[in-house]
Protein backbone atom coordinates (compact mmCIF):
# COMPACT_ATOMS: atom_id res chain seq x y z
CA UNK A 1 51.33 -78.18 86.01
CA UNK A 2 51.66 -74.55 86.58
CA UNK A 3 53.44 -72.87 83.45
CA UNK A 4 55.56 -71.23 86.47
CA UNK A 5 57.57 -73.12 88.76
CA UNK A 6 58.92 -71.71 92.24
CA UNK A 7 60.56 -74.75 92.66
CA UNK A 8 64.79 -74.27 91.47
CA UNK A 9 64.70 -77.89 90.31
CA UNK A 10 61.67 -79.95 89.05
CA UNK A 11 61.97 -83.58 88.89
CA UNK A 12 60.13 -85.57 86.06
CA UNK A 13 60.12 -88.75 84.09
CA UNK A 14 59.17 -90.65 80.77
CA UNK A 15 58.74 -94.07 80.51
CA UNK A 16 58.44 -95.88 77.01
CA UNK A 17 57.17 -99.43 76.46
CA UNK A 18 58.20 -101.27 73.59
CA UNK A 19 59.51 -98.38 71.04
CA UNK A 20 56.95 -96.20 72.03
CA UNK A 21 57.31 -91.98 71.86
CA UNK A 22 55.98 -90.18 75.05
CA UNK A 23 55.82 -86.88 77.12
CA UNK A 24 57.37 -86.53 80.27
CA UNK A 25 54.83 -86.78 83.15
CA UNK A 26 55.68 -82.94 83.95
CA UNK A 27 56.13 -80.61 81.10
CA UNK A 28 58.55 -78.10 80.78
CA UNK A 29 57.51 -74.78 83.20
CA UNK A 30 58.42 -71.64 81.25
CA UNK A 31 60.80 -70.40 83.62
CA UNK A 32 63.03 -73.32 83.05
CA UNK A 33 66.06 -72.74 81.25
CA UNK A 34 68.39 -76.00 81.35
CA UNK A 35 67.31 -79.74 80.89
CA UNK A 36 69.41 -82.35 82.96
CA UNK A 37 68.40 -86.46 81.06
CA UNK A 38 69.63 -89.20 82.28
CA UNK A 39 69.26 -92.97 80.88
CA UNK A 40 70.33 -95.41 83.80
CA UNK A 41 69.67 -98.50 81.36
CA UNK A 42 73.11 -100.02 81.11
CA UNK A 43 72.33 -101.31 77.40
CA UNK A 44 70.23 -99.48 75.34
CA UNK A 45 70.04 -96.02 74.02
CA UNK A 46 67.12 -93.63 75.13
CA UNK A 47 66.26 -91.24 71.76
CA UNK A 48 64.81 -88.07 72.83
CA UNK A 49 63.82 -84.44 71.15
CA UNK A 50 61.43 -81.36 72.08
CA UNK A 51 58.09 -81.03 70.62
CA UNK A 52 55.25 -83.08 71.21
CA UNK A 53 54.92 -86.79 71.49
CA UNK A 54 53.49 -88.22 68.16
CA UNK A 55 52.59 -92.10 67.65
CA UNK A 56 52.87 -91.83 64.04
CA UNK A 57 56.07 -90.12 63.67
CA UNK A 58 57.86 -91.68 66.58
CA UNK A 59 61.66 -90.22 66.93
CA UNK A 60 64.57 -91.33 64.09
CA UNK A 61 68.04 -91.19 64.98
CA UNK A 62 68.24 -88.76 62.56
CA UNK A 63 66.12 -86.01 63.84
CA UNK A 64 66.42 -86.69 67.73
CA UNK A 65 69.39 -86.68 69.93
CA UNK A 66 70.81 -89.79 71.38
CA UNK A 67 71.37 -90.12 74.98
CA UNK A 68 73.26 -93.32 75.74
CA UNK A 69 73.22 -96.16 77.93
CA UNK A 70 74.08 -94.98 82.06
CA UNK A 71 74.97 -91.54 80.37
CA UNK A 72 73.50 -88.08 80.98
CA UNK A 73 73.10 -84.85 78.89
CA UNK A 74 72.29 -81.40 79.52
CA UNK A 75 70.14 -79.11 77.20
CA UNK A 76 70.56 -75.28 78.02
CA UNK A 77 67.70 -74.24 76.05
CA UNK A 78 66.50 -70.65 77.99
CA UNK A 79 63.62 -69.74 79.46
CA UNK A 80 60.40 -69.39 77.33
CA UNK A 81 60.93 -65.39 76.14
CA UNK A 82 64.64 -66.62 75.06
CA UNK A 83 64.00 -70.57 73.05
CA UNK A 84 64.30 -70.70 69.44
CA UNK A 85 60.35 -71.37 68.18
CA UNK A 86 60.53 -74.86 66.89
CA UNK A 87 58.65 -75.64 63.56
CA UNK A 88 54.92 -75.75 63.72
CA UNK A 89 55.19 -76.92 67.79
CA UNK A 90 54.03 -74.43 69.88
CA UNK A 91 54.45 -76.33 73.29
CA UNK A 92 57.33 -77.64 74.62
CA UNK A 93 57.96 -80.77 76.13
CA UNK A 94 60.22 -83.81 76.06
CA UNK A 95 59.66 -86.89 74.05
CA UNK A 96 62.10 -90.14 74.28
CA UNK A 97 61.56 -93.40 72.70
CA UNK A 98 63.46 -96.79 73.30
CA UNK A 99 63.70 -99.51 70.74
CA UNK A 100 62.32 -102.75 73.22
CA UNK A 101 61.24 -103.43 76.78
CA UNK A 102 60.59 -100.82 79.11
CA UNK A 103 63.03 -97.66 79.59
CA UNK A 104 62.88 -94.60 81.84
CA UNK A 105 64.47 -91.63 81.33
CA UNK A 106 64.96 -89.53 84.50
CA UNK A 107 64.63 -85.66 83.67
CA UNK A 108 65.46 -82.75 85.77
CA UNK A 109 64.18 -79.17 85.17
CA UNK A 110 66.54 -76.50 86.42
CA UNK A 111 64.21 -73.08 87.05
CA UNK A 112 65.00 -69.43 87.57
CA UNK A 113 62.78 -66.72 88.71
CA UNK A 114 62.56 -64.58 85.75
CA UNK A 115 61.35 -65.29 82.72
């Protein structure tokens, strides 16, 4: 993906398997400045944070955000120039983890044309 979208609003997902931590299948374009998640699972919470996905260190409670069950949230988090620099993560992108079965987590980019 282009680190530049002309596109207002980018559509993505990220599906986890079994407690899993993963990336979205489109990463966040630097242009984008708002987030939109939504968990359509109708029972289980959908953890979720920025960085990048690790398998060792999959998301806590603790240092995530919860999104819960047929819920959404929205993250205004600027464009590139304008987000606070998270520790030792240079990219940004979206990781979400579910505790069992399959989950998706439906994300929305909203983009402007400045950066």
């Amino acid at each position: 993906m282009p680190d530049f979208s002309p596109s207002f609003a980018l559509n993505t997902t990220a599906t986890v398997n079994n407690g899993s931590t993963v990336n979205p299948t489109e990463s966040l374009p630097h242009n984008c400045h708002t987030i939109l998640l939504y968990n359509p699972d109708t029972a289980e919470n959908i953890l979720f944070k920025t960085g990048n996905a690790d398998a060792a260190n999959p998301i806590a409670a603790a240092d995530g955000g919860i999104i819960p069950p047929n819920s959404s949230l929205t993250l205004s988090i600027g464009v590139l120039t304008k987000r606070p620099k998270a520790k030792a993560k240079l990219v940004y992108s979206l990781e979400s983890t579910a505790p069992a079965g399959n989950k998706t987590l439906f994300i929305t980019y909203v983009c402007g044309n400045r950066l």
